[in-house]
C-alpha atoms as a PDB file:
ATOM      1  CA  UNK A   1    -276.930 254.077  93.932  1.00  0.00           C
ATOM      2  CA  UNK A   2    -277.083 256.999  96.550  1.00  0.00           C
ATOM      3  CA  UNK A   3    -281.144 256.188  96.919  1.00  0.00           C
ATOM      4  CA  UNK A   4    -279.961 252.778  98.355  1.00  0.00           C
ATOM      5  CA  UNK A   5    -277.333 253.016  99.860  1.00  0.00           C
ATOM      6  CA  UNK A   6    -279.035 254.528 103.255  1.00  0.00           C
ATOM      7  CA  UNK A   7    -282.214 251.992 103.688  1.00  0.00           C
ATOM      8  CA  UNK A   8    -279.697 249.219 103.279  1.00  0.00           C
ATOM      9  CA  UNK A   9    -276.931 250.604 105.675  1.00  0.00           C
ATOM     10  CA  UNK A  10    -280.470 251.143 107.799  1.00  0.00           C
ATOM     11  CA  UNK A  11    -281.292 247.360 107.538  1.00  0.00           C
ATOM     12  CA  UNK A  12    -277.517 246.347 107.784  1.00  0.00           C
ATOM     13  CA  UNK A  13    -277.307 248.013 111.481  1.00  0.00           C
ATOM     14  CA  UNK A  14    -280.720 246.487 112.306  1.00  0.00           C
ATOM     15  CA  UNK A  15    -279.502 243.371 111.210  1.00  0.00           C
ATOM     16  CA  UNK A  16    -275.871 243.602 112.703  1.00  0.00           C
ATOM     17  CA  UNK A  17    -277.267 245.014 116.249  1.00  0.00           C
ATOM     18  CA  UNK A  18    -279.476 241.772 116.229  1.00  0.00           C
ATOM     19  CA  UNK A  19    -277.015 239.158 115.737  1.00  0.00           C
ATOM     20  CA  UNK A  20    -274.582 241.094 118.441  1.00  0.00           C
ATOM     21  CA  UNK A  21    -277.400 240.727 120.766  1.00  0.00           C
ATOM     22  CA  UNK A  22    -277.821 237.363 120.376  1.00  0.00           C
ATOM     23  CA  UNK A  23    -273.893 236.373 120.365  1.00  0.00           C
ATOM     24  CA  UNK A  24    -274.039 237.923 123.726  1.00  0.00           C
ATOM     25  CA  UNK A  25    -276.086 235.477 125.187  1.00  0.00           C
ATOM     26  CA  UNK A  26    -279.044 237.843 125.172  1.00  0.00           C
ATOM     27  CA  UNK A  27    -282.826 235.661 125.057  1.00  0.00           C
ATOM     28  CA  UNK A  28    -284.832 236.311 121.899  1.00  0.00           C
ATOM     29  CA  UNK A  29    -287.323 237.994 123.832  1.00  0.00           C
ATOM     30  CA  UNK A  30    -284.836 240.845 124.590  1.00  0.00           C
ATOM     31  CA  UNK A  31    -283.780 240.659 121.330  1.00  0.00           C
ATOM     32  CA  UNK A  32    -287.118 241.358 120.081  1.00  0.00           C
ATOM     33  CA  UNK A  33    -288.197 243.827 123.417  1.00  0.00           C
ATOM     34  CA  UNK A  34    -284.966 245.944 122.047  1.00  0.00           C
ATOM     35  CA  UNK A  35    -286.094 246.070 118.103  1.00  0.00           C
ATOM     36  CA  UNK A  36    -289.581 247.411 119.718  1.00  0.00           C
ATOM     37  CA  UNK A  37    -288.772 249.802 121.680  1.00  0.00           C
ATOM     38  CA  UNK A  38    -286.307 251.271 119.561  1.00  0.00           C
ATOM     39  CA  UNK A  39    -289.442 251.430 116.638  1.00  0.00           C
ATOM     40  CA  UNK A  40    -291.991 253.007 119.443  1.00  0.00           C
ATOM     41  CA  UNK A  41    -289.004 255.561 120.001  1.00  0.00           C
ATOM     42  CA  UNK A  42    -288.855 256.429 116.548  1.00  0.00           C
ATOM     43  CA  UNK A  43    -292.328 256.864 116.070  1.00  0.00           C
ATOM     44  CA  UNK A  44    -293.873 258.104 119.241  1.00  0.00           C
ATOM     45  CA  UNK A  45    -292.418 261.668 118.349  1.00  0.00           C
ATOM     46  CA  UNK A  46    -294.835 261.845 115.801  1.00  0.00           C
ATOM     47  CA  UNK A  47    -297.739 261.683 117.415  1.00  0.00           C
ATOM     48  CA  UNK A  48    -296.322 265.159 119.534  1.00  0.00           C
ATOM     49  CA  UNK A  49    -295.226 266.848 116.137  1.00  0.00           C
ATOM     50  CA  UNK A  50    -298.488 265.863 114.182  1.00  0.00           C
ATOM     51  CA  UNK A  51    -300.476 267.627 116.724  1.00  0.00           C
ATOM     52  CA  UNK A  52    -298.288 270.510 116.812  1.00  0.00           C
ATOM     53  CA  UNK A  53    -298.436 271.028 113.312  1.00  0.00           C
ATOM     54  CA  UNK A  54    -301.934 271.060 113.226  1.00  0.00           C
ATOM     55  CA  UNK A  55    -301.997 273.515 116.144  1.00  0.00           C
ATOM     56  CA  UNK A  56    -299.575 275.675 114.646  1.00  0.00           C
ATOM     57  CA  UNK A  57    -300.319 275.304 111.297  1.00  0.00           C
ATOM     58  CA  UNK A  58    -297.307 274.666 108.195  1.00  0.00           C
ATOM     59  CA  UNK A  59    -294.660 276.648 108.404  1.00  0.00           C
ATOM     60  CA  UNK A  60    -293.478 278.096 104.701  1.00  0.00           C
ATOM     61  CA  UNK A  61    -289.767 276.986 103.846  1.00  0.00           C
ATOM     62  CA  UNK A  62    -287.695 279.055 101.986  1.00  0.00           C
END
Protein backbone atom coordinates (compact mmCIF):
# COMPACT_ATOMS: atom_id res chain seq x y z
CA UNK A 1 0.00 0.00 0.00
CA UNK A 2 2.66 2.63 1.20
CA UNK A 3 4.69 1.90 -2.35
CA UNK A 4 1.54 3.42 -4.05
CA UNK A 5 0.24 5.56 -2.33
CA UNK A 6 2.92 8.47 -3.35
CA UNK A 7 3.09 7.95 -7.40
CA UNK A 8 -0.67 8.06 -7.29
CA UNK A 9 -1.08 11.16 -4.93
CA UNK A 10 1.87 12.32 -7.63
CA UNK A 11 -0.50 11.67 -10.63
CA UNK A 12 -3.65 12.83 -8.61
CA UNK A 13 -2.03 16.53 -8.21
CA UNK A 14 -0.90 16.37 -11.86
CA UNK A 15 -4.18 15.47 -12.76
CA UNK A 16 -6.13 17.86 -10.32
CA UNK A 17 -3.70 20.99 -11.22
CA UNK A 18 -4.74 20.24 -14.93
CA UNK A 19 -8.36 20.27 -14.74
CA UNK A 20 -8.10 23.60 -12.33
CA UNK A 21 -6.26 25.10 -15.14
CA UNK A 22 -8.59 24.45 -17.55
CA UNK A 23 -11.86 25.40 -15.34
CA UNK A 24 -10.15 28.69 -15.20
CA UNK A 25 -10.50 29.44 -18.61
CA UNK A 26 -6.81 28.79 -19.21
CA UNK A 27 -6.06 27.59 -23.34
CA UNK A 28 -4.70 24.06 -23.65
CA UNK A 29 -1.58 25.36 -24.80
CA UNK A 30 -0.91 26.88 -21.31
CA UNK A 31 -2.16 24.00 -19.93
CA UNK A 32 0.34 21.97 -21.60
CA UNK A 33 3.34 25.03 -21.54
CA UNK A 34 2.70 24.65 -17.51
CA UNK A 35 2.99 20.56 -17.34
CA UNK A 36 6.45 21.28 -19.36
CA UNK A 37 8.00 23.50 -17.66
CA UNK A 38 7.26 22.17 -14.44
CA UNK A 39 9.00 18.55 -15.94
CA UNK A 40 12.19 20.67 -17.40
CA UNK A 41 12.29 22.11 -13.70
CA UNK A 42 12.40 18.86 -12.24
CA UNK A 43 14.88 17.53 -14.36
CA UNK A 44 17.23 20.25 -15.39
CA UNK A 45 18.88 19.94 -11.82
CA UNK A 46 20.22 16.87 -12.87
CA UNK A 47 22.17 17.67 -15.44
CA UNK A 48 24.18 20.25 -12.64
CA UNK A 49 24.31 17.34 -9.97
CA UNK A 50 25.39 14.56 -12.53
CA UNK A 51 28.33 16.59 -13.40
CA UNK A 52 29.13 17.38 -9.95
CA UNK A 53 29.15 14.00 -8.93
CA UNK A 54 31.40 13.01 -11.42
CA UNK A 55 33.69 15.93 -10.53
CA UNK A 56 33.57 15.22 -7.03
CA UNK A 57 33.33 11.78 -7.05
CA UNK A 58 30.51 9.53 -4.58
CA UNK A 59 30.34 10.52 -1.42
CA UNK A 60 30.19 7.32 1.22
CA UNK A 61 26.87 7.40 3.38
CA UNK A 62 26.86 6.24 6.65
Amino acid sequence: MQCRAGPTLRVAGHAAGSIHLKAHRHDLAHVGLVISLHVGAMYLPSLLTGRLVDRVGPIPMA
